[in-house]
C-alpha atoms as a PDB file:
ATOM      1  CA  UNK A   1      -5.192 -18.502  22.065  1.00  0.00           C
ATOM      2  CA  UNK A   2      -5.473 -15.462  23.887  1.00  0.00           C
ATOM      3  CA  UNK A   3      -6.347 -11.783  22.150  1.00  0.00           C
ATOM      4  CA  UNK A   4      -2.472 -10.583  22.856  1.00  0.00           C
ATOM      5  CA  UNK A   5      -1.764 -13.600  20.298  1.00  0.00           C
ATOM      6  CA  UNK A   6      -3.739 -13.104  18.051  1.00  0.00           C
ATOM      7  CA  UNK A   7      -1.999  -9.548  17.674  1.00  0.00           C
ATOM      8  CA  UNK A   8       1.304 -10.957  16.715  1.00  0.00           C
ATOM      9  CA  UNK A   9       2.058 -13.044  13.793  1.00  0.00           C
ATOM     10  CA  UNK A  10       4.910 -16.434  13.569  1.00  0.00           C
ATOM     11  CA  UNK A  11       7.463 -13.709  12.862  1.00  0.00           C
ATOM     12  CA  UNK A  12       7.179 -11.442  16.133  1.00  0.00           C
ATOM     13  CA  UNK A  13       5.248  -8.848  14.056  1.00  0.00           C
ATOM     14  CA  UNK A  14       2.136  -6.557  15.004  1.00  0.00           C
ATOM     15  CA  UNK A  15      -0.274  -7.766  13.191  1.00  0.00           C
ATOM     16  CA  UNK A  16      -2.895  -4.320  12.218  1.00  0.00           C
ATOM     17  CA  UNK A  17      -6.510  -4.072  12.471  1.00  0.00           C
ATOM     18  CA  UNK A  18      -8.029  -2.771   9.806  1.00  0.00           C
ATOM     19  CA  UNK A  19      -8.623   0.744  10.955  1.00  0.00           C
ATOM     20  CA  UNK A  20      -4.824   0.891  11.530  1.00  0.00           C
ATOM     21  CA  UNK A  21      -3.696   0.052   8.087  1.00  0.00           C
ATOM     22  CA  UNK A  22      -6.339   2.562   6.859  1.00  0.00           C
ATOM     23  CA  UNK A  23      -4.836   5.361   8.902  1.00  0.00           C
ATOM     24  CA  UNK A  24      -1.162   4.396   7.871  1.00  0.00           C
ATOM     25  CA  UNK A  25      -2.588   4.267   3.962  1.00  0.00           C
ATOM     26  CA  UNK A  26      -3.399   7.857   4.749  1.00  0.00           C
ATOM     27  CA  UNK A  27       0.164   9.227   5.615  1.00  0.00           C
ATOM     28  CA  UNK A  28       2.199   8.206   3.543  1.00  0.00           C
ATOM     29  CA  UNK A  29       3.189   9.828   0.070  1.00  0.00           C
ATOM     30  CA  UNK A  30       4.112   7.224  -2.140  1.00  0.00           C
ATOM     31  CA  UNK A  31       3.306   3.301  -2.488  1.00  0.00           C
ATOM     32  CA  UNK A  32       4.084   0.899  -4.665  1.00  0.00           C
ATOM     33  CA  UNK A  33       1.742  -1.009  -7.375  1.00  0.00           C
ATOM     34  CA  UNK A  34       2.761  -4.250  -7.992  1.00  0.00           C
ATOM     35  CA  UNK A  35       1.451  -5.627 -11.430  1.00  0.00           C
ATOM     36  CA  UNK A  36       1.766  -7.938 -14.391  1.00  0.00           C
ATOM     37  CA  UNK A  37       3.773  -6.652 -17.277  1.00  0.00           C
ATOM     38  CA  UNK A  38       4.194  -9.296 -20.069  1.00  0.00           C
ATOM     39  CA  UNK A  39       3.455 -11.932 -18.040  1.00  0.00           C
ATOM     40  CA  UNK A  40       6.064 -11.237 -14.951  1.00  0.00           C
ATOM     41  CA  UNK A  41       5.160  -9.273 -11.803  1.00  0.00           C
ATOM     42  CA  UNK A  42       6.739  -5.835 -12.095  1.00  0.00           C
ATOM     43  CA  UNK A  43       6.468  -2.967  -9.255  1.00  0.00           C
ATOM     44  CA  UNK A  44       6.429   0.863 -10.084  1.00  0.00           C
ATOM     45  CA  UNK A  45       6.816   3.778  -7.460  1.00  0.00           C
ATOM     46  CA  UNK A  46       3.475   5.930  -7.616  1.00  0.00           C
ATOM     47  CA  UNK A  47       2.084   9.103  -5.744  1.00  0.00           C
ATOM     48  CA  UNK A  48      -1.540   7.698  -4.846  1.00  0.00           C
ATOM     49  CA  UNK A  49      -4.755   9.579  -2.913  1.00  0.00           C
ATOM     50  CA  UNK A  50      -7.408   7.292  -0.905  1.00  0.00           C
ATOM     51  CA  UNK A  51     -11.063   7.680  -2.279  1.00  0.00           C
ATOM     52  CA  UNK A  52     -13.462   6.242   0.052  1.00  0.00           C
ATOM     53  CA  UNK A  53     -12.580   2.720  -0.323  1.00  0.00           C
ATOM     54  CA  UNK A  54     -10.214   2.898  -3.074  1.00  0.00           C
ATOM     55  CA  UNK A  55      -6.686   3.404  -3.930  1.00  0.00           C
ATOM     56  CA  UNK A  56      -6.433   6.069  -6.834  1.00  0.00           C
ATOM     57  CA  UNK A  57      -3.380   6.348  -8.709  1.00  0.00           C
ATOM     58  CA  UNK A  58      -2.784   9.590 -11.594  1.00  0.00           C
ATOM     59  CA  UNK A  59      -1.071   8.082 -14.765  1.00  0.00           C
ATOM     60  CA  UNK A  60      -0.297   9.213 -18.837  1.00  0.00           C
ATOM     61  CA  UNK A  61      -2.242   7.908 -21.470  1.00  0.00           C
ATOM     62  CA  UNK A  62      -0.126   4.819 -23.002  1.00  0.00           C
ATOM     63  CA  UNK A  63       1.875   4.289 -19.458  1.00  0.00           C
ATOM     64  CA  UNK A  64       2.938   0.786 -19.419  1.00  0.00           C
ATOM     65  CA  UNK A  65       1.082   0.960 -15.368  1.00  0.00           C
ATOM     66  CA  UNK A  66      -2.017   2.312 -17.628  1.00  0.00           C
ATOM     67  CA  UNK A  67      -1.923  -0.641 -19.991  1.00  0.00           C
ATOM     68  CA  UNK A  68      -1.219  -3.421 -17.197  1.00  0.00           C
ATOM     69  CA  UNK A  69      -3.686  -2.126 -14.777  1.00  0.00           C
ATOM     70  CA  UNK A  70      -6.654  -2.062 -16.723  1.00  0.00           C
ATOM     71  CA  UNK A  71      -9.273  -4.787 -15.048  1.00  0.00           C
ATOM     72  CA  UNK A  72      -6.421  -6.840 -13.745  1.00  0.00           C
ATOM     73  CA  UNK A  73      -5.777  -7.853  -9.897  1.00  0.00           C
ATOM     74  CA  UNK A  74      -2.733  -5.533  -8.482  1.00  0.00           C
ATOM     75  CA  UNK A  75      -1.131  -5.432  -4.957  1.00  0.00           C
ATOM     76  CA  UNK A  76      -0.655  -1.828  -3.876  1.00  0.00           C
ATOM     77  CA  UNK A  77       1.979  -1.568  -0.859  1.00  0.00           C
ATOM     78  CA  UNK A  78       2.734   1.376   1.734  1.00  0.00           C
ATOM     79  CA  UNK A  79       5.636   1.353   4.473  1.00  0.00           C
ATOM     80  CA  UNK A  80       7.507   3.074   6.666  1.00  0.00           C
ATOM     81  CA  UNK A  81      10.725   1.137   7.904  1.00  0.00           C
ATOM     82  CA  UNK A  82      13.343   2.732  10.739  1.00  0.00           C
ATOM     83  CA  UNK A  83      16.164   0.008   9.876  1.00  0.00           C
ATOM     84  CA  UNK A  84      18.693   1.483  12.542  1.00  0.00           C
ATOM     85  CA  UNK A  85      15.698   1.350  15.217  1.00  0.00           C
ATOM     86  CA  UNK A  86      14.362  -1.577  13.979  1.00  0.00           C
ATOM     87  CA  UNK A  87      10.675   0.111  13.528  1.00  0.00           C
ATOM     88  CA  UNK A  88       8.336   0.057  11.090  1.00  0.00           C
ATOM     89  CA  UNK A  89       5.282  -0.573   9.658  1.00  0.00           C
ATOM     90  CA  UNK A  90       3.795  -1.984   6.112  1.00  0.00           C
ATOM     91  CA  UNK A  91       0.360  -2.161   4.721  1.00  0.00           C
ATOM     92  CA  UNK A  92      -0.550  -4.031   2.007  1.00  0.00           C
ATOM     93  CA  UNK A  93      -4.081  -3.531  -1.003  1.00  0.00           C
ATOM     94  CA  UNK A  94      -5.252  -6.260  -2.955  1.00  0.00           C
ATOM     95  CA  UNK A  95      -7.868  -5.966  -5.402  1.00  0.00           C
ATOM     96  CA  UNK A  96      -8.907  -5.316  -9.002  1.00  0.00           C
ATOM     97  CA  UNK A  97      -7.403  -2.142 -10.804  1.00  0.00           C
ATOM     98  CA  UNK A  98     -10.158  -0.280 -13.277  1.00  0.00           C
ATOM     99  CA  UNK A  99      -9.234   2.977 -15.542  1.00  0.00           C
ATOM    100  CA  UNK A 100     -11.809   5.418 -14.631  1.00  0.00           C
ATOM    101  CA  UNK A 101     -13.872   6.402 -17.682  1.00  0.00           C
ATOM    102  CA  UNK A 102     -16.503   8.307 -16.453  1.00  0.00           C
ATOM    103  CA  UNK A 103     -16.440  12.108 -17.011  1.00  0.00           C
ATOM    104  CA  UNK A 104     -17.736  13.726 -14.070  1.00  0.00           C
ATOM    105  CA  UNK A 105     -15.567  10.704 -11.688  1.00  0.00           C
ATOM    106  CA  UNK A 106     -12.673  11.742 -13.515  1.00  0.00           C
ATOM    107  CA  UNK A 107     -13.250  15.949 -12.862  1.00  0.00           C
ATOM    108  CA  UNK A 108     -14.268  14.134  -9.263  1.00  0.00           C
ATOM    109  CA  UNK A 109     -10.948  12.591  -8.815  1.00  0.00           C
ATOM    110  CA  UNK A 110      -8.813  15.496 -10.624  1.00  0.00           C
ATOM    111  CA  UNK A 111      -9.652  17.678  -7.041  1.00  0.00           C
ATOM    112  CA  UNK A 112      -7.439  15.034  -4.964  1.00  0.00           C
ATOM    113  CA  UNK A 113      -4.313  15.644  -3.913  1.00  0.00           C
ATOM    114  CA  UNK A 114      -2.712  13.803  -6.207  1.00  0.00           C
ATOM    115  CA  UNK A 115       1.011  13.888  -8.180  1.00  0.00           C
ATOM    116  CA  UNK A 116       2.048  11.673 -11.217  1.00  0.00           C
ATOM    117  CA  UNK A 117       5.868  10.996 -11.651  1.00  0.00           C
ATOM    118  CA  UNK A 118       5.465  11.899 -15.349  1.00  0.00           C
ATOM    119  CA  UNK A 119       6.364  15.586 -15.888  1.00  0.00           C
ATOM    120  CA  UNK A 120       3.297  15.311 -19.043  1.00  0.00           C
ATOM    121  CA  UNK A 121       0.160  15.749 -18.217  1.00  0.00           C
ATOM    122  CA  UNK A 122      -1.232  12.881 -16.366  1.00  0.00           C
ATOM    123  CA  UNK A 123      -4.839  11.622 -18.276  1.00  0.00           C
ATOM    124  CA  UNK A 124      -5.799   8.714 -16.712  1.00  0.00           C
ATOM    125  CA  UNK A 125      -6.600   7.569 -13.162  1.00  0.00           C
ATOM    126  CA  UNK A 126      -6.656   3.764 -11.783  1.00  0.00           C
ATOM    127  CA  UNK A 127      -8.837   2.966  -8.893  1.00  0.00           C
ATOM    128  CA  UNK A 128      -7.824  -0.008  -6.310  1.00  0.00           C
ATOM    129  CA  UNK A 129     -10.609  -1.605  -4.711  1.00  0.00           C
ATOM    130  CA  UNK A 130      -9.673  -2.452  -1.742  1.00  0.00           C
ATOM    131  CA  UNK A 131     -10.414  -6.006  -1.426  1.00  0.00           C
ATOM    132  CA  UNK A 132      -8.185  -7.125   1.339  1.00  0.00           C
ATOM    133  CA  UNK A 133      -6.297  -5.228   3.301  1.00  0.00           C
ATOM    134  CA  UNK A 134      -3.398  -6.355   5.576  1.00  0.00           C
ATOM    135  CA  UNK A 135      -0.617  -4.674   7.789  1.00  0.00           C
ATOM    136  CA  UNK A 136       1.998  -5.472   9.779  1.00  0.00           C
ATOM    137  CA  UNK A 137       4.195  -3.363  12.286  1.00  0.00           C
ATOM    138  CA  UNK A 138       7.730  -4.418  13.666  1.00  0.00           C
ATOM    139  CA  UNK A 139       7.833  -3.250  17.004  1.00  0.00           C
ATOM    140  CA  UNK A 140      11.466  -3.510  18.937  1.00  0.00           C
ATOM    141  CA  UNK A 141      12.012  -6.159  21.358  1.00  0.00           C
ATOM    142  CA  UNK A 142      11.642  -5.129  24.792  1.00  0.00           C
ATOM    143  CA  UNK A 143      14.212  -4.995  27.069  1.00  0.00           C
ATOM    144  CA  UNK A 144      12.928  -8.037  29.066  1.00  0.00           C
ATOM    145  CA  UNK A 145      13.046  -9.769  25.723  1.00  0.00           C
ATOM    146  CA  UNK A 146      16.600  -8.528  24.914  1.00  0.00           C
ATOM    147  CA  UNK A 147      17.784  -9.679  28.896  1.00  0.00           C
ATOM    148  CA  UNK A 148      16.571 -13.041  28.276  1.00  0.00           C
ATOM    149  CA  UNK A 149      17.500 -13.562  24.744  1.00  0.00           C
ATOM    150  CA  UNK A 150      21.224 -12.588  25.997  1.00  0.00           C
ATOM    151  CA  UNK A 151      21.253 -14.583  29.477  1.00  0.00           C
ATOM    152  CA  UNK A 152      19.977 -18.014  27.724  1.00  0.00           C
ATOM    153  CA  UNK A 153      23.026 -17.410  24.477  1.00  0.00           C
END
């Protein structure tokens, strides 16, 4: 298999070195957590900050994402999709939540840019280790693609 394989995945799509999904985790404004909430998987918009190796995440005291997050293994998902030029990109986190306890980490992580969807005062802040990291980018098919594909229908 040659390195310009390895790049794609079954599906056609880019598949991201790490450094890449790291940049895209950086632009945009709001991801998605996906947790367990009674025993189902449940997903919840967030605003979110990157801290060194972490995903941080701003929440109220007695949030249901507070509750369900606490020492628990989340996915934490980022994208950017152009459906009418079929472009995009998605990134996804995997790793173990924790509610940041410590004083001085939380007057640390109250400096970062940071927004909570809850118009009361957000309290708490969940960290995502970043334990695996993964992205993908759908890049349009070129136009030699697109000739062929239509001379062999």
């Amino acid at each position: 298999m040659t390195d310009e394989e390895q790049m794609f995945d079954s599906k056609g799509l880019e598949v991201l070195p790490p450094a890449e999904c790291l940049r895209l985790l950086g632009q945009a404004p709001i991801g998605r957590i996906v947790f367990t909430e009674q025993a189902l998987p449940a997903v919840q918009p967030v605003h979110y900050a990157l801290d060194g190796d972490s995903v941080v995440i701003r929440t109220t005291v007695g949030s249901k994402l507070a509750a369900a997050a606490r020492n628990s293994i989340v996915a934490f998902e980022v994208d950017q999709i152009d459906a009418g030029h079929q472009v995009g990109w998605s990134v996804t986190v995997v790793g173990h939540a924790e509610m940041v306890t410590e004083t001085k980490e939380i007057d640390r992580l109250a400096g970062l840019p940071l927004q909570s969807w809850s118009p009361a005062e957000p309290t708490h802040f969940i960290r995502v280790r970043m334990e695996m990291v993964r992205g993908r980018r759908l890049v349009p098919p070129s136009t030699t693609q697109k000739a062929t594909s239509s001379e062999t229908a």
